[in-house]
C-alpha atoms as a PDB file:
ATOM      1  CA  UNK A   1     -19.791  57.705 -14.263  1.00  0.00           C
ATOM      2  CA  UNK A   2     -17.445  55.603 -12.144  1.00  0.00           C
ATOM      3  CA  UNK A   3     -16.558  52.293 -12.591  1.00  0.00           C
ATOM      4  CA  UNK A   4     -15.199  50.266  -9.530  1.00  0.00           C
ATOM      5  CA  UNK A   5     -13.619  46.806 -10.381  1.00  0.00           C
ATOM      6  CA  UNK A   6     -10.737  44.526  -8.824  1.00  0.00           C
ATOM      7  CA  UNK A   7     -13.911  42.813  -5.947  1.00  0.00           C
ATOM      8  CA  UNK A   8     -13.525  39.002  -5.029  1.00  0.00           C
ATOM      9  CA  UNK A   9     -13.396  36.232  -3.124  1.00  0.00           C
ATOM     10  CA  UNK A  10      -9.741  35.969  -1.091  1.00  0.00           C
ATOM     11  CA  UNK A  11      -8.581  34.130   2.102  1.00  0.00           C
ATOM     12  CA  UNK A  12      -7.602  36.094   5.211  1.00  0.00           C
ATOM     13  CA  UNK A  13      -4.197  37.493   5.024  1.00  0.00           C
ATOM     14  CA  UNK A  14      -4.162  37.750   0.795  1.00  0.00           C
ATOM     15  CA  UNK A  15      -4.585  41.348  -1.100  1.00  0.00           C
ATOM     16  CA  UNK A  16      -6.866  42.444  -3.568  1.00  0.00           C
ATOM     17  CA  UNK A  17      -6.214  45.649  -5.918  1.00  0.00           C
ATOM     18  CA  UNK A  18      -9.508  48.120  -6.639  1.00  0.00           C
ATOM     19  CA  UNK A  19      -9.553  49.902  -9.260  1.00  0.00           C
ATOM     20  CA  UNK A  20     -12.266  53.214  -9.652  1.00  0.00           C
ATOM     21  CA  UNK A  21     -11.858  54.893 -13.183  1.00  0.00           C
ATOM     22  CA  UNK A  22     -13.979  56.805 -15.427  1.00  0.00           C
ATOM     23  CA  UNK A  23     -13.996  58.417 -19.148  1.00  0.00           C
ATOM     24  CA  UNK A  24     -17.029  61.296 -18.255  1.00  0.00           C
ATOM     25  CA  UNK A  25     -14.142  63.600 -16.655  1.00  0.00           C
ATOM     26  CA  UNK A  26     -10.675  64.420 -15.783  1.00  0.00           C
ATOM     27  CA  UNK A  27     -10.212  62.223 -12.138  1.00  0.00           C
ATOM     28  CA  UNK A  28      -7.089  63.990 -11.328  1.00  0.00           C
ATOM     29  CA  UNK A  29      -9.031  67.412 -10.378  1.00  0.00           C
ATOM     30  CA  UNK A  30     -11.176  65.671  -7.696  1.00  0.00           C
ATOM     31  CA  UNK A  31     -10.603  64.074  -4.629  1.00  0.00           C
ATOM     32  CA  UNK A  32     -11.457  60.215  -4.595  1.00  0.00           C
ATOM     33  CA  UNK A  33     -12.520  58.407  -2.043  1.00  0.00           C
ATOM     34  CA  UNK A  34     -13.407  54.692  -1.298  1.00  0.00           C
ATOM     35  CA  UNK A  35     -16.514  53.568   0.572  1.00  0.00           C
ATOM     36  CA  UNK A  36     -17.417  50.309   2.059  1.00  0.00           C
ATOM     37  CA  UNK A  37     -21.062  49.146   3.759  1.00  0.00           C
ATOM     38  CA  UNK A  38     -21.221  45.724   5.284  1.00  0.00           C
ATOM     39  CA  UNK A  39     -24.759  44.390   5.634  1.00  0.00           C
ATOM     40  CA  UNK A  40     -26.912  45.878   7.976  1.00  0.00           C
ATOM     41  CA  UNK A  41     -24.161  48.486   8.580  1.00  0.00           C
ATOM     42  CA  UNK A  42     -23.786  52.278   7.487  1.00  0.00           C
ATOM     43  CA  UNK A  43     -21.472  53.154   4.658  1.00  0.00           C
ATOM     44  CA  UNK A  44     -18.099  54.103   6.076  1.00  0.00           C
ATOM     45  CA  UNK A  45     -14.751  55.966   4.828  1.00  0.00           C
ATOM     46  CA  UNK A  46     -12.449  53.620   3.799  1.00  0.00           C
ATOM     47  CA  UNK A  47      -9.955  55.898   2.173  1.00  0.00           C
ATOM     48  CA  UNK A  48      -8.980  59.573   0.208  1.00  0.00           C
ATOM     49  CA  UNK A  49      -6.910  60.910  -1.614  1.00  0.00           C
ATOM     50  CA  UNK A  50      -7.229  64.641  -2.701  1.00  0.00           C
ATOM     51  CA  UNK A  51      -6.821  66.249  -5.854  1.00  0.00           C
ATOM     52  CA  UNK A  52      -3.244  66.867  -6.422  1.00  0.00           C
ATOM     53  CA  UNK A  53      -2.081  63.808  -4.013  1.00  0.00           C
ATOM     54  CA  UNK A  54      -1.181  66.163  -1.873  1.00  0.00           C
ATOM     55  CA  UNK A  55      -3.445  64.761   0.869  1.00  0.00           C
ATOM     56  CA  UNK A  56      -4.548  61.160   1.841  1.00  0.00           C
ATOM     57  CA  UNK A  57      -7.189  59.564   4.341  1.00  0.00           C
ATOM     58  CA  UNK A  58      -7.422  56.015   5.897  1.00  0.00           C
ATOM     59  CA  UNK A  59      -9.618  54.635   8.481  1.00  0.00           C
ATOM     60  CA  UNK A  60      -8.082  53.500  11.861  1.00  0.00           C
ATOM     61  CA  UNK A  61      -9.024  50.065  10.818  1.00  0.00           C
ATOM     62  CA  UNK A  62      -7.257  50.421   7.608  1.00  0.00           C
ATOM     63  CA  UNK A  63      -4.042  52.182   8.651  1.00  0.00           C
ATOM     64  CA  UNK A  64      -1.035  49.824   7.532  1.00  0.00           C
ATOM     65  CA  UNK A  65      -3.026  47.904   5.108  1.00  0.00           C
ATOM     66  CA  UNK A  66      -4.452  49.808   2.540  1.00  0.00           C
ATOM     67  CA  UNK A  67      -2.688  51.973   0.635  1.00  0.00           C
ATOM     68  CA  UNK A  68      -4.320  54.198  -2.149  1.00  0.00           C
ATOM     69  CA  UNK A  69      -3.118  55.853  -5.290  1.00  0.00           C
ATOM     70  CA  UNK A  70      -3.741  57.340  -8.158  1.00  0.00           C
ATOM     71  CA  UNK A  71      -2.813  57.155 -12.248  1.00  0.00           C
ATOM     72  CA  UNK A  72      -3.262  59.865 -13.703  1.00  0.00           C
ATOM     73  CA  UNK A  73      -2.373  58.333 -17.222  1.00  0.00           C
ATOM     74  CA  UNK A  74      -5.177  55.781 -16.918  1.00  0.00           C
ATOM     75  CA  UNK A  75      -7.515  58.119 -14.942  1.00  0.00           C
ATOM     76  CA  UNK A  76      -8.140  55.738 -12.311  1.00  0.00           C
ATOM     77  CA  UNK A  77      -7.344  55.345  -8.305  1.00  0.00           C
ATOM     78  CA  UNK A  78      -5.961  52.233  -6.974  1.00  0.00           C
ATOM     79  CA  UNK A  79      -7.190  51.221  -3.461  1.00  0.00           C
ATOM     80  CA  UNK A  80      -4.413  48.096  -2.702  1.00  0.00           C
ATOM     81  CA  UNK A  81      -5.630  46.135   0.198  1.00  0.00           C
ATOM     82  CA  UNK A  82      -3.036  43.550   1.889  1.00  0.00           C
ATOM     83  CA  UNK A  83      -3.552  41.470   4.622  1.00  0.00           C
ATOM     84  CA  UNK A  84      -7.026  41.381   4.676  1.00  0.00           C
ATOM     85  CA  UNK A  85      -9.421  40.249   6.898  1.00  0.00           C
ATOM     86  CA  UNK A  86     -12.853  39.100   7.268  1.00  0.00           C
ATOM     87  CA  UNK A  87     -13.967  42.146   8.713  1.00  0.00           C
ATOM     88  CA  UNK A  88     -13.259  43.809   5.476  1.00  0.00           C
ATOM     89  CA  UNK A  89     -16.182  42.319   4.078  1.00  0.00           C
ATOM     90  CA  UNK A  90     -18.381  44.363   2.521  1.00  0.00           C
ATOM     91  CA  UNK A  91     -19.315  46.260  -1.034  1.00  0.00           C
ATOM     92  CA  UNK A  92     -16.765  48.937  -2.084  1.00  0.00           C
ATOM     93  CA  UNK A  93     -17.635  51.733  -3.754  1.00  0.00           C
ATOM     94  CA  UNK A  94     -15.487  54.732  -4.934  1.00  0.00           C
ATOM     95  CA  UNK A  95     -16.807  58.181  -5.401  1.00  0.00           C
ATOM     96  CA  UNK A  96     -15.157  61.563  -6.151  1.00  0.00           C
ATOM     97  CA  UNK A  97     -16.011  65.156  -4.883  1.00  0.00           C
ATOM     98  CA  UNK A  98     -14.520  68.390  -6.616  1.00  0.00           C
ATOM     99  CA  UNK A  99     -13.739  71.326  -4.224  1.00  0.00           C
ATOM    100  CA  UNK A 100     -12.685  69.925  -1.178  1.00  0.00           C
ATOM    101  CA  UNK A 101      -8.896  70.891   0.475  1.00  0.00           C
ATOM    102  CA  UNK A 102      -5.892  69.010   1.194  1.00  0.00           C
ATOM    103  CA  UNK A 103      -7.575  69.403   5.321  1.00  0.00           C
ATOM    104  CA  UNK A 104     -10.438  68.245   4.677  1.00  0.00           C
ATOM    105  CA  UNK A 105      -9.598  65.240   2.695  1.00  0.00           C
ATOM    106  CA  UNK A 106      -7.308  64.419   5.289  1.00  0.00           C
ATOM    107  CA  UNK A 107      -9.935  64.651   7.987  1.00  0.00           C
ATOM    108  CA  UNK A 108     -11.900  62.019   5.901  1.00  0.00           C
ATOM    109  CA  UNK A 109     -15.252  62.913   3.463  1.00  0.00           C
ATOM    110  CA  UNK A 110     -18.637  61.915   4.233  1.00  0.00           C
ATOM    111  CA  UNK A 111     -20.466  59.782   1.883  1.00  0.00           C
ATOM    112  CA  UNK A 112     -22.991  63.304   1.607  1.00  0.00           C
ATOM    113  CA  UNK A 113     -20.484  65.662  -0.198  1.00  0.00           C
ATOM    114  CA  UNK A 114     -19.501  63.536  -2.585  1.00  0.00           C
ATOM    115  CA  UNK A 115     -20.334  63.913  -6.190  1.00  0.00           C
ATOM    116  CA  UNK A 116     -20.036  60.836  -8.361  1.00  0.00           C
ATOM    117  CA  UNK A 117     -20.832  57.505  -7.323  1.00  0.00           C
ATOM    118  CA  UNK A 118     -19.780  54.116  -8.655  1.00  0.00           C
ATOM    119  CA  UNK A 119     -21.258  51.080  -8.554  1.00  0.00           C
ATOM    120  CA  UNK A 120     -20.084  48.775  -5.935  1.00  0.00           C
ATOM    121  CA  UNK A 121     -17.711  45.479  -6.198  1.00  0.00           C
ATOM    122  CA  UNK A 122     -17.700  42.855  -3.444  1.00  0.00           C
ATOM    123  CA  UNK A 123     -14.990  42.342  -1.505  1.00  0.00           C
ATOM    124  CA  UNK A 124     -15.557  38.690   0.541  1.00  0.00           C
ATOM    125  CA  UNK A 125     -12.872  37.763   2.715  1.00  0.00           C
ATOM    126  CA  UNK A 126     -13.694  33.953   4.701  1.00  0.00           C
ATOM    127  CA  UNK A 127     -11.674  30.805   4.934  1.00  0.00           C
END
């Protein structure tokens, strides 16, 4: 019920935009969240952003980089990734999760409470 798009192929230090949006419900009432797994490697937070905005998440190896957002117009979230590198590399997936507070968000949300999954887009970062 969620689509994640905006994966590619991109030299170290360029940006890539994701995009997670979805027609089954309203994306604004839920917290969003982008995953990431590498292979061989567990799925990790990448970044959150609760329902209302009023609350956002980033992983210490994200912090500065990424920045996340939301449009509620277009019903999507925006995960805007600058200077990237090749430890970045990995599938992205969004998801969303209805219920959790601006504190918890903040803490970060494990890939277990969410609610809706999307499929994943590759992100490849190499020289």
């Amino acid at each position: 019920q969620l689509q994640a798009s905006g994966g590619g192929w991109v030299q170290p230090g360029g940006s890539l935009t994701l995009s997670c949006a979805t027609s089954g419900f309203n994306l604004q009432y839920y917290a969003t969240c982008w995953f990431r797994q590498a292979p061989g490697e567990e799925r990790e937070g990448v970044s959150c952003i609760s329902a209302g905005d009023g609350s956002l998440y980033y992983a210490d190896s994200v912090k500065g980089r990424f920045t996340i957002s939301r449009d509620n117009a277009k019903n999507t979230v925006y995960l805007q990734m600058n200077s990237l590198k090749p430890e970045d590399t990995a599938v992205y997936y969004c998801a969303a999760q209805y219920g959790s507070s601006w504190n918890q968000v903040a803490a970060g949300l494990s890939p277990n409470v969410m609610d809706f999954w999307g499929k994943g887009t590759q992100v490849t970062v190499s020289s």
